[in-house]
Protein backbone atom coordinates (compact mmCIF):
# COMPACT_ATOMS: atom_id res chain seq x y z
CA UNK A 1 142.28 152.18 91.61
CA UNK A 2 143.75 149.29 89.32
CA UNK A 3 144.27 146.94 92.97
CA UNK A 4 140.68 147.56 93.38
CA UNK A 5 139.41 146.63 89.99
CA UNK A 6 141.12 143.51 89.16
CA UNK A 7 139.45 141.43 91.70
CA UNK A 8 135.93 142.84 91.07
CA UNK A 9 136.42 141.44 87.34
CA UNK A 10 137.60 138.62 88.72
CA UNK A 11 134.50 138.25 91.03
CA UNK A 12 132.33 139.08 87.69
CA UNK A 13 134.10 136.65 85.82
CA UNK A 14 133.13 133.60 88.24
CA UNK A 15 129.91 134.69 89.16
CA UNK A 16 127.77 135.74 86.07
CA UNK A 17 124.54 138.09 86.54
CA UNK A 18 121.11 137.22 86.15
CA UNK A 19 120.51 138.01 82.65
CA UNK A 20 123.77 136.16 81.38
CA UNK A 21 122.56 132.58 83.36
CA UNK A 22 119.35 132.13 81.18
CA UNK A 23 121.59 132.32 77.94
CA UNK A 24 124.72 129.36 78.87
CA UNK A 25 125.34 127.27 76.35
CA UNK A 26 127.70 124.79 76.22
CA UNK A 27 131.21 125.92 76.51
CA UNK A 28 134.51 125.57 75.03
CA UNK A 29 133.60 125.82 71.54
CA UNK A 30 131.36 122.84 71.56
CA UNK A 31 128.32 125.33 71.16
CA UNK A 32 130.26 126.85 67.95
CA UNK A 33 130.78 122.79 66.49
CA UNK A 34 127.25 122.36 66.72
CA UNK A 35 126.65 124.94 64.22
CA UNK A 36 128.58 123.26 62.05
CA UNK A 37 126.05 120.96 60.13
CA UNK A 38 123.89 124.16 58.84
CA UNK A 39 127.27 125.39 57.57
CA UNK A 40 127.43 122.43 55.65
CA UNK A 41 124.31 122.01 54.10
CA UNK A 42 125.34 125.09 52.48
CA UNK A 43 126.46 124.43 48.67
CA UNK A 44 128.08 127.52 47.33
CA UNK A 45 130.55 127.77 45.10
CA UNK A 46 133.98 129.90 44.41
CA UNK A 47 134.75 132.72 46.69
CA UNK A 48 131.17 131.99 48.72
CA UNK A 49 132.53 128.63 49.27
CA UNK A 50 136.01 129.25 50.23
CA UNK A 51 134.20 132.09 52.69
CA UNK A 52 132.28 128.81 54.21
CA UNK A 53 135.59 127.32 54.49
CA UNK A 54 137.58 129.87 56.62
CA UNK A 55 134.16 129.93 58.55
CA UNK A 56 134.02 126.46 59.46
CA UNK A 57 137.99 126.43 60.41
CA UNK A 58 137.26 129.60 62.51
CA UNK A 59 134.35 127.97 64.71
CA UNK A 60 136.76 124.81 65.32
CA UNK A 61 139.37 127.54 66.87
CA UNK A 62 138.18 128.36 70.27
CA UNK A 63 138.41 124.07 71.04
CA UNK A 64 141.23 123.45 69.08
CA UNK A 65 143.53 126.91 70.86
CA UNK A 66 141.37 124.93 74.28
CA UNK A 67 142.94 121.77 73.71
CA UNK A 68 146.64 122.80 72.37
CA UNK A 69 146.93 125.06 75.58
CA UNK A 70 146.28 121.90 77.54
CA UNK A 71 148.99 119.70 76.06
CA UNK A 72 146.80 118.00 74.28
CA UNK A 73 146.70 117.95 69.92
CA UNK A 74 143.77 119.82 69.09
CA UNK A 75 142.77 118.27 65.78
CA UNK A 76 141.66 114.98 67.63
CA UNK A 77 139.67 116.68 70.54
CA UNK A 78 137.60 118.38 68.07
CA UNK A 79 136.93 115.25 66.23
CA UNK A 80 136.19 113.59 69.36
CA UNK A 81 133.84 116.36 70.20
CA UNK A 82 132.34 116.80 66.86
CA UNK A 83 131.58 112.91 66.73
CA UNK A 84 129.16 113.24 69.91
CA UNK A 85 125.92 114.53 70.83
CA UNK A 86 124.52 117.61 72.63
CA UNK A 87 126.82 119.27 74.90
CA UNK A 88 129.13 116.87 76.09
CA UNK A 89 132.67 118.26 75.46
CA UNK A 90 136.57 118.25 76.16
CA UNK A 91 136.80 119.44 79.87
CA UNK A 92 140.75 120.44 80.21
CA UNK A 93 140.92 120.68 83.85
CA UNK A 94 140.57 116.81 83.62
CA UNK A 95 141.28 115.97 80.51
CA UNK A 96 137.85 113.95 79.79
CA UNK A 97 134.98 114.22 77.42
CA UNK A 98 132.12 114.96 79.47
CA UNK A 99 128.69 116.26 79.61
CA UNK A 100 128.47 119.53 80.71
CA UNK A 101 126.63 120.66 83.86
CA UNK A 102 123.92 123.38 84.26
CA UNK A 103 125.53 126.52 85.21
CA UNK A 104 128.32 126.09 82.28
CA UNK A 105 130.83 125.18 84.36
CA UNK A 106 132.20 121.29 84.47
């Protein structure tokens, strides 16, 4: 049974259904940075702030783990990401910053 069900995830994996198309978003974190300027506008203070804190380290992670598993130091490709617009992010397959195309892919 397990022969038979690892390439029908597989399959899954590339080719998303229906429902899941209509909701892409830019991917490889880049969707998660752009929520970063409403977590900053926040001004809390003590534990609420540190909270923030470990909250805006935790949405750079998905990039940043991205990037280091590339070769490539994390800590500048999210700057470089943050720094533009939309959804153009870090592709690692070529290591570029592009745009991203419909489909979420690219």
């Amino acid at each position: 049974m397990k022969g038979k069900e690892s390439p029908c995830r597989r399959r899954a994996a590339r080719h998303p259904c229906g429902r899941l198309k209509k909701a892409i978003v830019a991917g490889g974190g880049v969707a998660l940075l752009r929520c970063l300027p409403a977590l900053e506008t926040l001004k809390l203070q003590g534990d609420e702030q540190i909270g923030v804190d470990i909250v805006k380290r935790a949405v750079e992670a998905p990039l940043r783990a991205l990037a280091s598993n590339a070769g490539v130091e994390g800590s500048i490709v999210v700057q470089e990401v943050k720094r533009r617009k939309g959804n153009e992010g870090y592709n690692v397959s070529t290591d570029a910053y592009r745009r991203s195309r419909q489909g979420g892919r690219g």
